[in-house]
Protein backbone atom coordinates (compact mmCIF):
# COMPACT_ATOMS: atom_id res chain seq x y z
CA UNK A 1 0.00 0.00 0.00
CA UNK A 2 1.20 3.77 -0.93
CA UNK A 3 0.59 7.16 0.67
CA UNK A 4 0.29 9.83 -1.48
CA UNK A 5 2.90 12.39 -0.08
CA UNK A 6 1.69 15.43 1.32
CA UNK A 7 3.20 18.91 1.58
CA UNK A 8 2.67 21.22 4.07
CA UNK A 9 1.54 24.76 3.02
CA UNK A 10 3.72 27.57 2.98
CA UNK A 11 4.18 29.87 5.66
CA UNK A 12 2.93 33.50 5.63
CA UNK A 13 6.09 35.20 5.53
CA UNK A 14 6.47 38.46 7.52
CA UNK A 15 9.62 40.40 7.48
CA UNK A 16 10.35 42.06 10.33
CA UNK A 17 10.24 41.26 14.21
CA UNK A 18 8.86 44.59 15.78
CA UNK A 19 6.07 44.84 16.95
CA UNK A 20 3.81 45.12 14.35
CA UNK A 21 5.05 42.06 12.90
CA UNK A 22 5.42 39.78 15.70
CA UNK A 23 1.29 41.12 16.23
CA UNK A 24 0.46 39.89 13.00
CA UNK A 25 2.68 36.66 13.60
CA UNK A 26 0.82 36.34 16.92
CA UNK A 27 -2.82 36.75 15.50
CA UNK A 28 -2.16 34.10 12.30
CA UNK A 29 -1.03 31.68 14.75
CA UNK A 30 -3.67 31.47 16.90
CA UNK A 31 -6.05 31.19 14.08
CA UNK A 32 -4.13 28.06 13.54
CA UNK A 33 -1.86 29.81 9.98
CA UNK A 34 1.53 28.86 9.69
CA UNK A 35 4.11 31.33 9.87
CA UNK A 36 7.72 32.79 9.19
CA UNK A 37 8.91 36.15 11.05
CA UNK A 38 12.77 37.18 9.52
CA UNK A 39 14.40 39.65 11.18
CA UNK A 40 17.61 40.90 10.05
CA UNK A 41 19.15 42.31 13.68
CA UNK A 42 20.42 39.88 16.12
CA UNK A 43 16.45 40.10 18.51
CA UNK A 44 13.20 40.51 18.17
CA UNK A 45 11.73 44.17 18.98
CA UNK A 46 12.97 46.75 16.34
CA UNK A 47 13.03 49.80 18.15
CA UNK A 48 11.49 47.98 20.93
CA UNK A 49 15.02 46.89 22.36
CA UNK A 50 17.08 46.73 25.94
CA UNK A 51 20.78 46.20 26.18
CA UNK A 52 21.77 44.93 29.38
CA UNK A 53 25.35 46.54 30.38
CA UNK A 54 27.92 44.15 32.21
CA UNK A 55 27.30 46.24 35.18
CA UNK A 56 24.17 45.08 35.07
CA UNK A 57 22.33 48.61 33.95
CA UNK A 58 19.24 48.15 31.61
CA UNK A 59 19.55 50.66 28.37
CA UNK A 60 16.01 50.58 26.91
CA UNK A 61 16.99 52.35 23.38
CA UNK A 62 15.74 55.25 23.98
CA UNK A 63 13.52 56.16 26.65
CA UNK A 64 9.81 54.74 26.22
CA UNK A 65 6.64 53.78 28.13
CA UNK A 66 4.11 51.23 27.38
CA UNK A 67 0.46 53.13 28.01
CA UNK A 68 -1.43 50.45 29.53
CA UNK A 69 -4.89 51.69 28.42
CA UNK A 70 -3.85 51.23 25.09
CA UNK A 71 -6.67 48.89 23.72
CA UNK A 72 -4.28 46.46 21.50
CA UNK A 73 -1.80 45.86 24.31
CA UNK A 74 -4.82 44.97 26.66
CA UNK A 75 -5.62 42.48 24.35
CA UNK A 76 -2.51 40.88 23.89
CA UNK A 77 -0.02 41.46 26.01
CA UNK A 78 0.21 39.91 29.79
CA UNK A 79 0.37 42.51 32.14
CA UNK A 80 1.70 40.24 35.21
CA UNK A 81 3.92 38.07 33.34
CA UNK A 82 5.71 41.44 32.40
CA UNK A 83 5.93 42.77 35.73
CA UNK A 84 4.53 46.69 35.10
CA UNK A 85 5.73 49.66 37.42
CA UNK A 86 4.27 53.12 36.92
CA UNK A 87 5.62 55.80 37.16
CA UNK A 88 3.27 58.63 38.87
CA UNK A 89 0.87 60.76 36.64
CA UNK A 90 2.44 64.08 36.18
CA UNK A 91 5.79 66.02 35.72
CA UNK A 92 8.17 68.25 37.69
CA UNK A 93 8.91 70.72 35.47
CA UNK A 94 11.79 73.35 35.26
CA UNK A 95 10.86 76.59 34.42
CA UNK A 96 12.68 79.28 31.59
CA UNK A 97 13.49 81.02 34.77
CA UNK A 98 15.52 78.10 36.12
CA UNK A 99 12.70 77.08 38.81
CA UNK A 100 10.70 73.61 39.18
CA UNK A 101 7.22 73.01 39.38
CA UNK A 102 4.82 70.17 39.86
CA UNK A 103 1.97 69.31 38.32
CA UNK A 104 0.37 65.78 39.32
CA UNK A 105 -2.95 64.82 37.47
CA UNK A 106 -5.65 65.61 39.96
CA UNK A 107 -8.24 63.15 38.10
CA UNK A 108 -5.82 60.32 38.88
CA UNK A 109 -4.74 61.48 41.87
CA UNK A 110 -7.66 63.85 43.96
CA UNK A 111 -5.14 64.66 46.92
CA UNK A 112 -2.45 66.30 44.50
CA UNK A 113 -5.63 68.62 43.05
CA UNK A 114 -4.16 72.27 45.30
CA UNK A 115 -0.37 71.64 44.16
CA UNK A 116 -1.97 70.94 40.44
CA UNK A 117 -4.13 74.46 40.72
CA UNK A 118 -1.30 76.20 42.55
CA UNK A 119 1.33 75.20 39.97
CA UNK A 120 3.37 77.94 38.06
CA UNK A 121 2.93 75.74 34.96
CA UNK A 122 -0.49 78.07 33.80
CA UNK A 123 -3.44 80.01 34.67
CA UNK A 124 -6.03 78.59 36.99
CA UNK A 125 -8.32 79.02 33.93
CA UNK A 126 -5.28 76.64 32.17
CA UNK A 127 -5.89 73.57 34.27
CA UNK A 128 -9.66 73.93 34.61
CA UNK A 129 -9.49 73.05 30.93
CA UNK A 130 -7.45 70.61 31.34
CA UNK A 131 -10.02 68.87 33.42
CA UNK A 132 -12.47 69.72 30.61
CA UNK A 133 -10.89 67.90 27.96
CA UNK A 134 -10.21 64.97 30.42
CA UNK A 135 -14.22 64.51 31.14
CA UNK A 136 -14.84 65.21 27.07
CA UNK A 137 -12.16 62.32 25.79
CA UNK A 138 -13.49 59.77 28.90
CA UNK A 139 -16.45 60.42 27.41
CA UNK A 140 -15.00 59.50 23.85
CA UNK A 141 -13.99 56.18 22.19
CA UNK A 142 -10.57 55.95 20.59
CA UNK A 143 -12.24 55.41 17.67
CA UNK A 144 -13.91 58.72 17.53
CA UNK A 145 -10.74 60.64 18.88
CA UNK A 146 -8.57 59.48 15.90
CA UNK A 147 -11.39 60.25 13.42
CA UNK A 148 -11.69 63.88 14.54
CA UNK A 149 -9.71 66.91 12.56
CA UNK A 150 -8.21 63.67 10.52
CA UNK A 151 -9.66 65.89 7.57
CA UNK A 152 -9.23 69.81 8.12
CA UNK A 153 -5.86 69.66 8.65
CA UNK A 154 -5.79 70.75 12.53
CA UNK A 155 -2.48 70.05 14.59
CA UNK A 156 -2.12 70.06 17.92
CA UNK A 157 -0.38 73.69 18.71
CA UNK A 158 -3.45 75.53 16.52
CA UNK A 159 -5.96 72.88 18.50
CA UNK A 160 -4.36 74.28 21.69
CA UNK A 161 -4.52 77.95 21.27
CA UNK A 162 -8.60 77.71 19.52
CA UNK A 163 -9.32 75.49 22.86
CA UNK A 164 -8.06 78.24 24.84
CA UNK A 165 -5.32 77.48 26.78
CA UNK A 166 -2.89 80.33 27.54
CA UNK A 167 0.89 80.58 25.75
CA UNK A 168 2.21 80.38 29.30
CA UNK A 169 0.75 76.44 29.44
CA UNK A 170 1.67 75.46 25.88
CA UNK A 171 4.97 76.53 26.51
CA UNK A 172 5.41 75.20 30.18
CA UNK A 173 3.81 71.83 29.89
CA UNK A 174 2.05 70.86 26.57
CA UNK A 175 5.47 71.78 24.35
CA UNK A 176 7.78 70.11 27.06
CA UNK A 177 5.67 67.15 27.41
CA UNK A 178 3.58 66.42 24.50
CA UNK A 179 6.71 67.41 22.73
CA UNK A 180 8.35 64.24 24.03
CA UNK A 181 5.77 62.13 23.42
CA UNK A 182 5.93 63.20 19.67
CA UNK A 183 9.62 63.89 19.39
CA UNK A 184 8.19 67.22 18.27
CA UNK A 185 8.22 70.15 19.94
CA UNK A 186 6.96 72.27 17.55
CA UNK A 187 3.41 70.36 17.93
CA UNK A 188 2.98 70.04 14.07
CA UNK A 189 1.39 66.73 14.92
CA UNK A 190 -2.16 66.08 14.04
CA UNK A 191 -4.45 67.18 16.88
CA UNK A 192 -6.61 64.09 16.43
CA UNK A 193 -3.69 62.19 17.84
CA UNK A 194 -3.42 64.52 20.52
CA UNK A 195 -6.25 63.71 21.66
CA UNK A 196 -6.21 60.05 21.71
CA UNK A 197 -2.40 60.17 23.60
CA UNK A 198 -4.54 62.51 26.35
CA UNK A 199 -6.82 59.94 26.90
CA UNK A 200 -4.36 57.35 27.82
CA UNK A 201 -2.79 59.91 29.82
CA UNK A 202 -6.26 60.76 31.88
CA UNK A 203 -7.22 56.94 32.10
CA UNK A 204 -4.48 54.58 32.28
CA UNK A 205 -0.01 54.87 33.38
CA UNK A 206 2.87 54.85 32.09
CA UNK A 207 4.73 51.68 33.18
CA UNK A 208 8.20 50.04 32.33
CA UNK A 209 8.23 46.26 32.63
CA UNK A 210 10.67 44.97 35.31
CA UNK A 211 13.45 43.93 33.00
CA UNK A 212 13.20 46.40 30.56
CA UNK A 213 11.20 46.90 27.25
CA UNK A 214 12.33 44.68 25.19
CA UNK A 215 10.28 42.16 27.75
CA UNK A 216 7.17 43.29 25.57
CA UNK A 217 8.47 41.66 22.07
CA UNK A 218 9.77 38.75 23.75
CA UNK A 219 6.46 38.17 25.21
CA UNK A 220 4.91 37.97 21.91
CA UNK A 221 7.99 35.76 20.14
CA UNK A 222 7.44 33.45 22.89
CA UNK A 223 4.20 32.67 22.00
CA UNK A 224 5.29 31.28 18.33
CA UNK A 225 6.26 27.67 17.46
CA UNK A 226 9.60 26.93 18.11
CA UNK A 227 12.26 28.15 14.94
CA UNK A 228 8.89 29.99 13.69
CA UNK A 229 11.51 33.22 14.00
CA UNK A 230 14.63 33.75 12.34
CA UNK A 231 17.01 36.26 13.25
CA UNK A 232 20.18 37.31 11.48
CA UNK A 233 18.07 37.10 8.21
CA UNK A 234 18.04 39.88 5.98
CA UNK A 235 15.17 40.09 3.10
CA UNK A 236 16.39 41.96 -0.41
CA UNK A 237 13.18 41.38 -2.64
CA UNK A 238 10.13 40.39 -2.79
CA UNK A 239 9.17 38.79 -5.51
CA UNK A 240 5.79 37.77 -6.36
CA UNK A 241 4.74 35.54 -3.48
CA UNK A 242 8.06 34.73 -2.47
CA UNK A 243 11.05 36.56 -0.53
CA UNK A 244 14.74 36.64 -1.79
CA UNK A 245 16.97 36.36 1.18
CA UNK A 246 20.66 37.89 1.30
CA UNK A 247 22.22 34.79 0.85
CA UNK A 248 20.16 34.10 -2.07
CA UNK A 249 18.10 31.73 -0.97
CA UNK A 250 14.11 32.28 -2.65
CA UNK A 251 11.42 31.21 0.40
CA UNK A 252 7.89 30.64 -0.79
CA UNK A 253 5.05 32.05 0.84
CA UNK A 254 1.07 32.15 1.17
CA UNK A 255 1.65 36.07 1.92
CA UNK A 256 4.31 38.64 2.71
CA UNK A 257 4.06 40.94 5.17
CA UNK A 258 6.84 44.20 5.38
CA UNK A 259 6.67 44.69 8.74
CA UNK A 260 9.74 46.97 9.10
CA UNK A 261 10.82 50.79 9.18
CA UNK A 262 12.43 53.44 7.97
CA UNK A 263 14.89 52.67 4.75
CA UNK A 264 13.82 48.98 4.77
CA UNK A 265 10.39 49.73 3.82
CA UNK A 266 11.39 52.09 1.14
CA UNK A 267 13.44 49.63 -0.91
CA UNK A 268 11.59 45.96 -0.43
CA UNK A 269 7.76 47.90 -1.21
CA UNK A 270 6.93 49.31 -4.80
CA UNK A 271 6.82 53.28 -5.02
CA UNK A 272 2.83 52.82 -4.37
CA UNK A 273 3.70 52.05 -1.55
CA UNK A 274 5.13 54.73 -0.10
CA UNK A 275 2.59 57.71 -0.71
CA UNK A 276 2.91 59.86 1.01
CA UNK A 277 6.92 59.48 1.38
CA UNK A 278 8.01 58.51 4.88
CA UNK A 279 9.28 61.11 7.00
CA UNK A 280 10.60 60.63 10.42
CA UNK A 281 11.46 62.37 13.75
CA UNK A 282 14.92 61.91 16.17
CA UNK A 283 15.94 61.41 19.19
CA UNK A 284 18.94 60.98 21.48
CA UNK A 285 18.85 58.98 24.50
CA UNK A 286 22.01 59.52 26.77
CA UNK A 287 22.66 57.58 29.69
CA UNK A 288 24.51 58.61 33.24
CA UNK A 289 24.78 56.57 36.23
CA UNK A 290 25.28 57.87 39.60
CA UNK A 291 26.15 56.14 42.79
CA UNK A 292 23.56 58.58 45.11
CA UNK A 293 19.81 59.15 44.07
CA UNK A 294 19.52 61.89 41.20
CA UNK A 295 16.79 63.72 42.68
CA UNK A 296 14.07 63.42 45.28
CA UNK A 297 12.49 60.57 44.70
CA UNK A 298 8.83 60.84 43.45
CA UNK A 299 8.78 58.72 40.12
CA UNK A 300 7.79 61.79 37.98
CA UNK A 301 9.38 62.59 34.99
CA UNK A 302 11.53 65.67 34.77
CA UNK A 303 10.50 67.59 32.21
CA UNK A 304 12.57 71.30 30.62
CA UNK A 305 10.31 73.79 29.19
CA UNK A 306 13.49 76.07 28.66
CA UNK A 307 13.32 76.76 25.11
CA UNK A 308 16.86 75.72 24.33
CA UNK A 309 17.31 73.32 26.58
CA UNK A 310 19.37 69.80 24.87
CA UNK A 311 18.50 67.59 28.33
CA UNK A 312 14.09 67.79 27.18
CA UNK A 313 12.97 65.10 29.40
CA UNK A 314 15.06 63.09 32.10
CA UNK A 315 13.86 59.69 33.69
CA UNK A 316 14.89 58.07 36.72
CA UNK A 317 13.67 54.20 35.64
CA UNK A 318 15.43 52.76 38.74
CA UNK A 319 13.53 54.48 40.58
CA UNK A 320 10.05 53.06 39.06
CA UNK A 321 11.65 49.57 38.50
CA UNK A 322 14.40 49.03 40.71
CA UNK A 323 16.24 46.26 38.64
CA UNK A 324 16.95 48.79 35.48
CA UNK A 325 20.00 49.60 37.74
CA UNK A 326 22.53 47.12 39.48
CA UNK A 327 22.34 47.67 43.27
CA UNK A 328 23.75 51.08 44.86
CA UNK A 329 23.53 52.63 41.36
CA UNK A 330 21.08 55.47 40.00
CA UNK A 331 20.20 55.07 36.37
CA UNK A 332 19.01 58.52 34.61
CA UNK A 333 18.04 58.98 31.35
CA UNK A 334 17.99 61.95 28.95
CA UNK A 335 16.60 62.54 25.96
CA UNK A 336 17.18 65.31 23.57
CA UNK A 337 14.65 65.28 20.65
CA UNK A 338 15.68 66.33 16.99
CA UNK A 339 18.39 66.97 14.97
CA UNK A 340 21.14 68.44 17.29
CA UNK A 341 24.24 67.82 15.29
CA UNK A 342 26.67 67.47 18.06
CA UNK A 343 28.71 64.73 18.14
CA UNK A 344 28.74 62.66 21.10
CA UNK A 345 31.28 63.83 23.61
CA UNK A 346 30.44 67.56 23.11
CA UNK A 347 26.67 66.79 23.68
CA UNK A 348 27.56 64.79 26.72
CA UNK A 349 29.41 67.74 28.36
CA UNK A 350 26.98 70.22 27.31
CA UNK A 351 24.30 67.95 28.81
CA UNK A 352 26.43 67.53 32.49
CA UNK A 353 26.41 71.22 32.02
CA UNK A 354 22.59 71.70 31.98
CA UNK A 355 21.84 68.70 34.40
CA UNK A 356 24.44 70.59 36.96
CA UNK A 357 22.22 73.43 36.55
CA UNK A 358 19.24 71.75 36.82
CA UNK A 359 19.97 69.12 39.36
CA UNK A 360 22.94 70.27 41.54
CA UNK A 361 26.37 70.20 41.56
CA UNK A 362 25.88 66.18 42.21
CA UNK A 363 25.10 66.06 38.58
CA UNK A 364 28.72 67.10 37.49
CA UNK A 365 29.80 63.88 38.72
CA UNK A 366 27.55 61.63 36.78
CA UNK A 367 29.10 58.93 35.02
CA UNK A 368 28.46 58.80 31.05
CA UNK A 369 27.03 55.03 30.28
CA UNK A 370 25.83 55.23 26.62
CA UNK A 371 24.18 57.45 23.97
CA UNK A 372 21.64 56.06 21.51
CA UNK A 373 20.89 58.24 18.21
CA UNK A 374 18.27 57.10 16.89
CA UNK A 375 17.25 58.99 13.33
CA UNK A 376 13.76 57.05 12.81
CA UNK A 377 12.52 56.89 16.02
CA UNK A 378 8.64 57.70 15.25
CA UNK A 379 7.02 58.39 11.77
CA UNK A 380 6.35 61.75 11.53
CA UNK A 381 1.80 62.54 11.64
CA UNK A 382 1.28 65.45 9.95
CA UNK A 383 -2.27 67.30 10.17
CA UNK A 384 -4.47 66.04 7.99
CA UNK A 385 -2.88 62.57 7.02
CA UNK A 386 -5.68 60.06 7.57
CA UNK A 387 -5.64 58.03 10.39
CA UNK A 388 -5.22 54.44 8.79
CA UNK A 389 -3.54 53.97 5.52
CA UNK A 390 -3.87 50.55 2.77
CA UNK A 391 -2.59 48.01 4.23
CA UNK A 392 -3.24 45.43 1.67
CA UNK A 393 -1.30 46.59 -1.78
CA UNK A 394 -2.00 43.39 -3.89
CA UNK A 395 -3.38 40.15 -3.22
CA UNK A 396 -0.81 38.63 -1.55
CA UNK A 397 1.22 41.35 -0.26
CA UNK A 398 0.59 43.37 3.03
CA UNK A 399 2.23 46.04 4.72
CA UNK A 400 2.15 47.17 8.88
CA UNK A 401 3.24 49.39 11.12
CA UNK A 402 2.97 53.09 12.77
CA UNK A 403 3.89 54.62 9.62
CA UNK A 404 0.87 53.61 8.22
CA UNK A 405 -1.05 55.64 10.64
CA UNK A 406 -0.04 57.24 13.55
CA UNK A 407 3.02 56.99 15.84
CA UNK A 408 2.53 54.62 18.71
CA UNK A 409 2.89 50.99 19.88
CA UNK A 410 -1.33 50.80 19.38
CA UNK A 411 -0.90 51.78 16.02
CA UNK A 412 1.72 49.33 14.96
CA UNK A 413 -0.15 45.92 16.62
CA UNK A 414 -3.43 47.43 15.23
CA UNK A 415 -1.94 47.59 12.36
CA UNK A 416 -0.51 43.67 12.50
CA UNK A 417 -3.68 43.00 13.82
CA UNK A 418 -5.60 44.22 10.88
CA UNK A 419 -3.28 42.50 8.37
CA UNK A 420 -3.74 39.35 9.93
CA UNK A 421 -7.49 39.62 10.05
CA UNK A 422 -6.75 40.83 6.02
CA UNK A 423 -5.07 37.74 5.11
CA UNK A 424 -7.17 34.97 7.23
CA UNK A 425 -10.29 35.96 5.18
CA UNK A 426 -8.86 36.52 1.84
């Protein structure tokens, strides 16, 4: 007797490990779809990454914060496996004139509401506002929020000034801190977006997992059949329904997915593509240790509404999670957004410079651990620019990621979401 030999389909074939693509990897595996994630670095994440010094400091690459009211990551992720710490809703803010203030969120925290009115940050008028748009975007879905001025070209510094908030708030806290979360101080961003971010803000934290972010795309990897990811494995083509690997090898697939950033994207998709062109905003993350605590500790971010400040935002993530930093150490982190074009030891004495300033004469003594540049840190979102874009370009070839809408960790697993839910009922 004979068996007729069988072959097992081929894999949906997604290039790229961040976390759009290890979403979509995620989604078509549960629905019982075989799969193959490539990734051409050395770990899953893409910009979601955390290098672990022999010290034992953890160097997320560049500094960044998993909202945990973000609806995808409720979905998916496992919030105890992950270990979250939060840091406190709010900033301490340094002033043009050199002095700090505090702002806590009173509608997280009621006991903080006098220091929040009191602040120096704006008008009383200012933060009564605030609490207006807080009850208007509860009262919202995130669906609606992303939908709104996604067609008359509003962005967040004109939706600021026509809501009514004084100059002295825009410049004290929306530029300093909505300017981080953008990598755009200017507030050119689209205001629809603004709003969305505000309602994480007003309902959910800001958490770091224990070990560092890169936790968050392991997670996800670890939930794929074993050898279903391959690292070290660079795609050059696409062709057809098939990917050409660097060594030359052709793979077959059921579907491709581009799943990566930046320059990658540009060459492996056709021109179609990529309209509108991808753009893309900087950062610099520098690193300092200290052997004494940096500051008082609160877990609030530090935020510089100076105008020309390098040192925009500092963190103290040893302070939220204590195992960022080896024992006896301070970890702080600094981020200067933009192009700055210093190179690295003149913007690391120019920072100890401001940080002295800012922090004390302790800060002169802070040890220099590592910078991170990092040119495509977030896709720029212009006014206007709609918030989803195709995902699907041809029948058998998808794309994900923030750039195809708007510049968060939600957007990129909504958008591997989406794809998968695309391909499993083509």
């Amino acid at each position: 007797m004979t068996t007729a030999a069988t072959t097992s389909p081929p894999p949906v074939i997604i290039i790229g490990a961040g976390m759009a693509g290890l979403t979509c990897a995620c989604y078509l595996h549960r629905a019982g779809r075989p799969v193959l994630v490539l990734e051409a670095a050395d770990a899953v994440g893409g910009r979601v990454r955390t290098d672990v010094t022999a010290e034992g400091f953890r160097l997320d690459r560049g500094f960044q914060v998993l909202q945990t009211r973000y609806p995808e990551v409720q979905h998916l992720l496992d919030y105890g496996a992950l270990q979250l710490h939060a840091f406190r809703s709010g900033a301490v803010i340094r002033l043009p004139d050199g002095k700090q203030t505090v702002l806590v969120n009173p509608l997280q925290q009621p006991t903080a509401a006098f220091s929040a009115l009191t602040s120096r940050v704006g008008t009383l008028a200012d933060k009564l506002r605030i609490a207006s748009l807080a009850q208007h975007v509860r009262g919202a879905t995130n669906g609606q929020l992303l939908s709104r001025h996604s067609t008359n070209a509003l962005d967040t510094l004109t939706f600021l000034r026509e809501y009514g908030w004084s100059e002295q708030i825009i410049e004290n806290f929306f530029q300093p801190f909505f300017g981080g979360v953008y990598l755009d101080r200017s507030l050119s961003t689209a205001a629809n977006f603004f709003e969305f971010v505000f309602k994480q803000f007003v309902e959910g934290d800001a958490a770091i997992p224990s070990l560092g972010m890169q936790q968050i795309p392991e997670q996800l990897a670890a939930r794929l059949p074993a050898g279903s990811v391959q690292l070290n494995t660079r795609v050059v083509a696409i062709r057809d329904a098939a990917v050409e690997l660097a060594t030359g090898e052709t793979l077959a697939a059921a579907a491709v997915v581009v799943a990566t950033d930046g320059e990658a994207a540009t060459r492996l998709l056709p021109a179609v593509a990529n309209t509108p062109p991808l753009r893309w905003r900087s950062t610099t993350c520098t690193y300092f240790a200290a052997p004494a605590p940096a500051a008082q500790p609160d877990k609030l971010l530090r935020l510089n509404a100076a105008p020309n400040a390098l040192a925009h935002n500092v963190a103290l993530p040893c302070e939220v999670a204590p195992a960022y930093a080896p024992p006896g150490q301070q970890l702080i982190s600094v981020s200067t957004h933009g192009e700055h074009g210093l190179p690295e030891a003149e913007l690391t004495s120019r920072l100890l410079q401001e940080l002295t300033a800012w922090f004390g004469s302790q800060a002169s003594q802070w040890r220099h651990l590592r910078t991170y540049t990092i040119p495509q840190a977030l896709p720029v979102y212009p006014a206007g620019q709609p918030a989803r874009q195709a995902l699907k370009l041809h029948a058998t070839l998808y794309r994900c990621g923030d750039h195809t809408a708007y510049p968060s960790l939600n957007a990129a697993m909504a958008s591997g979401r989406e794809v998968a839910e695309a391909i499993l009922s083509a």
